[in-house]
C-alpha atoms as a PDB file:
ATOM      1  CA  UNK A   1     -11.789   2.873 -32.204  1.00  0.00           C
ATOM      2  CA  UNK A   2     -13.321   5.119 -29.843  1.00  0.00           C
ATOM      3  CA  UNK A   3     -14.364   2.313 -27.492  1.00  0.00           C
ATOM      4  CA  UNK A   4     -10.993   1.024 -27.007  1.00  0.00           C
ATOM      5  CA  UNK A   5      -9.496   4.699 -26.271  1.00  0.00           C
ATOM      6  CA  UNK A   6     -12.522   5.874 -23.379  1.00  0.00           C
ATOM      7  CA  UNK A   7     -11.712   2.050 -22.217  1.00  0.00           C
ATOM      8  CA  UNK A   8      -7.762   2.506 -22.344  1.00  0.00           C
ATOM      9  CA  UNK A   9      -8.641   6.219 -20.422  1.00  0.00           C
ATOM     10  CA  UNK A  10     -10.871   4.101 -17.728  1.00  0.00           C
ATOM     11  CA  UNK A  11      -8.841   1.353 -17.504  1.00  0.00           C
ATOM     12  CA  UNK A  12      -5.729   3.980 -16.566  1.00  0.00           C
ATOM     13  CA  UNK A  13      -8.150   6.214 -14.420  1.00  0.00           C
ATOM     14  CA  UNK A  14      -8.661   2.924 -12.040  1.00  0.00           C
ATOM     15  CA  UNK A  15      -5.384   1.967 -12.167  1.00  0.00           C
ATOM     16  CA  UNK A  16      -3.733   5.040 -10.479  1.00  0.00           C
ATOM     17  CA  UNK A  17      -6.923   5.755  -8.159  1.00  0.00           C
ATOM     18  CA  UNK A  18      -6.417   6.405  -5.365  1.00  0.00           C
ATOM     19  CA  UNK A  19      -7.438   3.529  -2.489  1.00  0.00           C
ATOM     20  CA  UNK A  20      -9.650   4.888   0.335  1.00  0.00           C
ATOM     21  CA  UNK A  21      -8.266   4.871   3.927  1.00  0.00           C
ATOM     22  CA  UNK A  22     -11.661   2.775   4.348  1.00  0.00           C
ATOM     23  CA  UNK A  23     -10.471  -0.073   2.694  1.00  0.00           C
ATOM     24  CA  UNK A  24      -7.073  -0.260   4.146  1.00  0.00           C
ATOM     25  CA  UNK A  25      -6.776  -3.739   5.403  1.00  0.00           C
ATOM     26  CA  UNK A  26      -4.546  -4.765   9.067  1.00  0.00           C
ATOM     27  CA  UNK A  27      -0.873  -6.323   7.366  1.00  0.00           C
ATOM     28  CA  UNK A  28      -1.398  -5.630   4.107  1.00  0.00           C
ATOM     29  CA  UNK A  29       1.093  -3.105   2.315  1.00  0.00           C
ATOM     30  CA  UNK A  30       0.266   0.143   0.894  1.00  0.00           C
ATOM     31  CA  UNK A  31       2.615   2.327  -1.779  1.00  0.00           C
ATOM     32  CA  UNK A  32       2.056   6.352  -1.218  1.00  0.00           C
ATOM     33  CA  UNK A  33       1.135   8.904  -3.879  1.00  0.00           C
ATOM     34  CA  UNK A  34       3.490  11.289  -2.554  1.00  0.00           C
ATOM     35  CA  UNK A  35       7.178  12.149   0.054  1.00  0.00           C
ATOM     36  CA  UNK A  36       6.207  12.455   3.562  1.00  0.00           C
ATOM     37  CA  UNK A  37       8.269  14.472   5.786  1.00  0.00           C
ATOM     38  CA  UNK A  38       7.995  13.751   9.572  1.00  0.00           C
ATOM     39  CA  UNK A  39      10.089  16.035  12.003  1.00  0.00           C
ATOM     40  CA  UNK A  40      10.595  17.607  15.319  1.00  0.00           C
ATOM     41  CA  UNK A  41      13.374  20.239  16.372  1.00  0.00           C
ATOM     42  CA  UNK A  42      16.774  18.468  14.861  1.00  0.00           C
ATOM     43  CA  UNK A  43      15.135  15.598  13.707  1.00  0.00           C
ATOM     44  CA  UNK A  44      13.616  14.458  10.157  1.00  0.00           C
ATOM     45  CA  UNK A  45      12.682  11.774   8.577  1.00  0.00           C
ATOM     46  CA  UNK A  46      11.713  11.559   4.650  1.00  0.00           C
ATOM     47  CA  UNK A  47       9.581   9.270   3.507  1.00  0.00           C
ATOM     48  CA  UNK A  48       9.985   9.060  -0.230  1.00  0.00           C
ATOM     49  CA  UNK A  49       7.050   8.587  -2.911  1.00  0.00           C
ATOM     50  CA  UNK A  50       6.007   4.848  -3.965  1.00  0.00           C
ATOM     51  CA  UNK A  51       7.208   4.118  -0.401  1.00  0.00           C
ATOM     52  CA  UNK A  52       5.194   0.704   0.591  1.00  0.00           C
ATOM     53  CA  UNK A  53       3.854   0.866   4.507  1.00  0.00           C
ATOM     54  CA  UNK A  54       2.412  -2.157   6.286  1.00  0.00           C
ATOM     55  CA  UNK A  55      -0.443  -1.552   8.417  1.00  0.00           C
ATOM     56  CA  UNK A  56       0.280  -3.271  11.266  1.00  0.00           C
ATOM     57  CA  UNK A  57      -2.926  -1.797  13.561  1.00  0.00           C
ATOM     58  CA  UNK A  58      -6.434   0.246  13.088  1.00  0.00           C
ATOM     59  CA  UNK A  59      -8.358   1.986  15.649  1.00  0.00           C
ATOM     60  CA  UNK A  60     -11.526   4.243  16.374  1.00  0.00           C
ATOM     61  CA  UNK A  61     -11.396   7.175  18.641  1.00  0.00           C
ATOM     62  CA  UNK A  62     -14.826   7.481  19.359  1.00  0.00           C
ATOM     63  CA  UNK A  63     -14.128  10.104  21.431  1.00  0.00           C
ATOM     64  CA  UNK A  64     -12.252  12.492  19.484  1.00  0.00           C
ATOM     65  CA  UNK A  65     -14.050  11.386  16.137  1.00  0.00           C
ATOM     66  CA  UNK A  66     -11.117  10.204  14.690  1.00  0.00           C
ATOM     67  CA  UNK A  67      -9.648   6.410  13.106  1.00  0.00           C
ATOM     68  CA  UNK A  68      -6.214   5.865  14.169  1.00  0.00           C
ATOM     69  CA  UNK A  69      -4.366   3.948  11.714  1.00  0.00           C
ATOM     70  CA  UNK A  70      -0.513   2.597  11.977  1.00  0.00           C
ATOM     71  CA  UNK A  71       1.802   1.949   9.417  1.00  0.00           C
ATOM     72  CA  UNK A  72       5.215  -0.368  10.091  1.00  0.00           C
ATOM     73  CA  UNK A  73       8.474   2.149   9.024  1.00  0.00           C
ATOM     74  CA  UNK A  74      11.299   0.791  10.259  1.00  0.00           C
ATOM     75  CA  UNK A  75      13.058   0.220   6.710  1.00  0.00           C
ATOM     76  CA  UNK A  76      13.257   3.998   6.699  1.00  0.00           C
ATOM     77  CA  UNK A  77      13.839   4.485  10.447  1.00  0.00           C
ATOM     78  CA  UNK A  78      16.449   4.104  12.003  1.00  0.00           C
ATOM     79  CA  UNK A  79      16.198   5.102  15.521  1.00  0.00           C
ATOM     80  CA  UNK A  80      13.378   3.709  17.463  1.00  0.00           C
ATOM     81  CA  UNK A  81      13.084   5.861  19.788  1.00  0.00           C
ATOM     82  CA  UNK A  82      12.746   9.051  17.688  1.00  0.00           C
ATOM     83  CA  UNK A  83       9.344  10.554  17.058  1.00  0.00           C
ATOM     84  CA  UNK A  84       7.715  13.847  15.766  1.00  0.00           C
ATOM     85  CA  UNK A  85       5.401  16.267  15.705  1.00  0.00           C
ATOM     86  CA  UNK A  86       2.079  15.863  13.383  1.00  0.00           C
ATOM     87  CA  UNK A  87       2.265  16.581  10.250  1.00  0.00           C
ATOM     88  CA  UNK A  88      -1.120  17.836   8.983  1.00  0.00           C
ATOM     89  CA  UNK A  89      -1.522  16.363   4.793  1.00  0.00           C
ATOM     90  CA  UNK A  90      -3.848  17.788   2.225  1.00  0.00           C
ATOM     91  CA  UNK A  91      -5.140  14.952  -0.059  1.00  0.00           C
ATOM     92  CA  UNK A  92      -7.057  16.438  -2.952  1.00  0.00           C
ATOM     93  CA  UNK A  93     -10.003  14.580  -3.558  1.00  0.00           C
ATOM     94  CA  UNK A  94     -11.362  13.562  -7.483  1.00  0.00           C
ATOM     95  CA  UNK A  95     -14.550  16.458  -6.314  1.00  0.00           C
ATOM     96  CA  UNK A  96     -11.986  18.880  -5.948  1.00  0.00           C
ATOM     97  CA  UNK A  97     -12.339  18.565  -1.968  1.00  0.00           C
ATOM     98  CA  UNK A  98      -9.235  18.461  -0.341  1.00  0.00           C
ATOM     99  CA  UNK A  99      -9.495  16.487   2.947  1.00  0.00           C
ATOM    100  CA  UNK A 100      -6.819  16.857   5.783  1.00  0.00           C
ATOM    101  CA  UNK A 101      -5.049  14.210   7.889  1.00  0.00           C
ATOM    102  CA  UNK A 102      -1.956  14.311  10.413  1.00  0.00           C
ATOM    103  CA  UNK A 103       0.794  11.679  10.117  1.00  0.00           C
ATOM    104  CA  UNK A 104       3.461  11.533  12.762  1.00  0.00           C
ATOM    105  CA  UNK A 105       6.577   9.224  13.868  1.00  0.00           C
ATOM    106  CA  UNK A 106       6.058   7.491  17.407  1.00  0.00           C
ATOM    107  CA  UNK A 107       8.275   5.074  18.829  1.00  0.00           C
ATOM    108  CA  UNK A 108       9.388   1.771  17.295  1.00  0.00           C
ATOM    109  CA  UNK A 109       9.414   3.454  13.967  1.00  0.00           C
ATOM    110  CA  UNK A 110       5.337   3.757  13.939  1.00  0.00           C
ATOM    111  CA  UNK A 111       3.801   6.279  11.792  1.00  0.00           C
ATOM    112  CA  UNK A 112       0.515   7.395  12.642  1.00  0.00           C
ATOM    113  CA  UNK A 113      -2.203   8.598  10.647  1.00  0.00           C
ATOM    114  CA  UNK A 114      -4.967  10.365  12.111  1.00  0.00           C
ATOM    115  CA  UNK A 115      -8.327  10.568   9.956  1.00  0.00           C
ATOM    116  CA  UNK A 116     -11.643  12.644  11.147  1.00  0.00           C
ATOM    117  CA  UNK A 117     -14.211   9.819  11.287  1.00  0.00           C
ATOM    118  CA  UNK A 118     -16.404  11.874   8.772  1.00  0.00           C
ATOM    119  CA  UNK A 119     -13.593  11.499   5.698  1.00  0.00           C
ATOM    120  CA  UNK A 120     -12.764   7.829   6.258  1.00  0.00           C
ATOM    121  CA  UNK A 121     -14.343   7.246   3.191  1.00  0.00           C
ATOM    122  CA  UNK A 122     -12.639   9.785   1.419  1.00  0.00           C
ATOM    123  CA  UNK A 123      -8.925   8.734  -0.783  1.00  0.00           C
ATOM    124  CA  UNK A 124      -5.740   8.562   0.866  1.00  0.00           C
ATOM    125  CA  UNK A 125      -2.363   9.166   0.071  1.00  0.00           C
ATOM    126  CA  UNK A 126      -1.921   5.200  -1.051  1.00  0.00           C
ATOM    127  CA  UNK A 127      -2.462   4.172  -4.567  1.00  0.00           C
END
């Protein structure tokens, strides 16, 4: 009996883990953890939680130490041409470590997400 519960408790752990912005793969769809808010001035855009993103493109910035990844929104956006500011997101890590990335709007309903190349292998806000 107390096999099958600390296997039912694993089995549940991995289930709801979070994936790591490392293993993000180009056109494959991701569900997020969480709402996202994107905005500038009059505009705003909500993102709701268990959302599902397509990343459509994935990018190093060598020289700014930072990945660059892009996520197709345009079910939930419906102006093009709108975009935002960044939005800076805490993601608390299983450590306890909460690691910080920005997430904006840019045009043709693309959101952005900007990781620091040293947390790329840290978990994002997919499941």
């Amino acid at each position: 009996m107390k096999h099958i519960i600390m296997i039912a408790i694993l089995f549940s752990a991995s289930t709801f883990a979070s994936v790591k912005w490392s293993n993000l793969e180009k056109a494959k769809k991701y569900v997020t953890d969480r709402e996202i808010v994107l905005e500038k001035e009059e505009f705003k855009l909500t993102l709701p939680k268990a959302s599902s993103f397509k990343l459509v493109e994935a990018m190093s910035l060598p020289m700014i130490k930072v990945e660059l990844l892009k996520f197709d929104i345009s079910e939930f956006c419906s102006e093009s041409q709108s975009i935002s500011d960044i939005k800076l997101v805490d993601i608390k890590q299983a450590s306890g470590l909460i690691v910080t990335v920005g997430a904006d709007l840019a045009e043709d309903c693309i959101m952005e997400v900007f990781v620091e190349t040293k947390d790329i292998y840290t978990n994002s806000f997919f499941n």
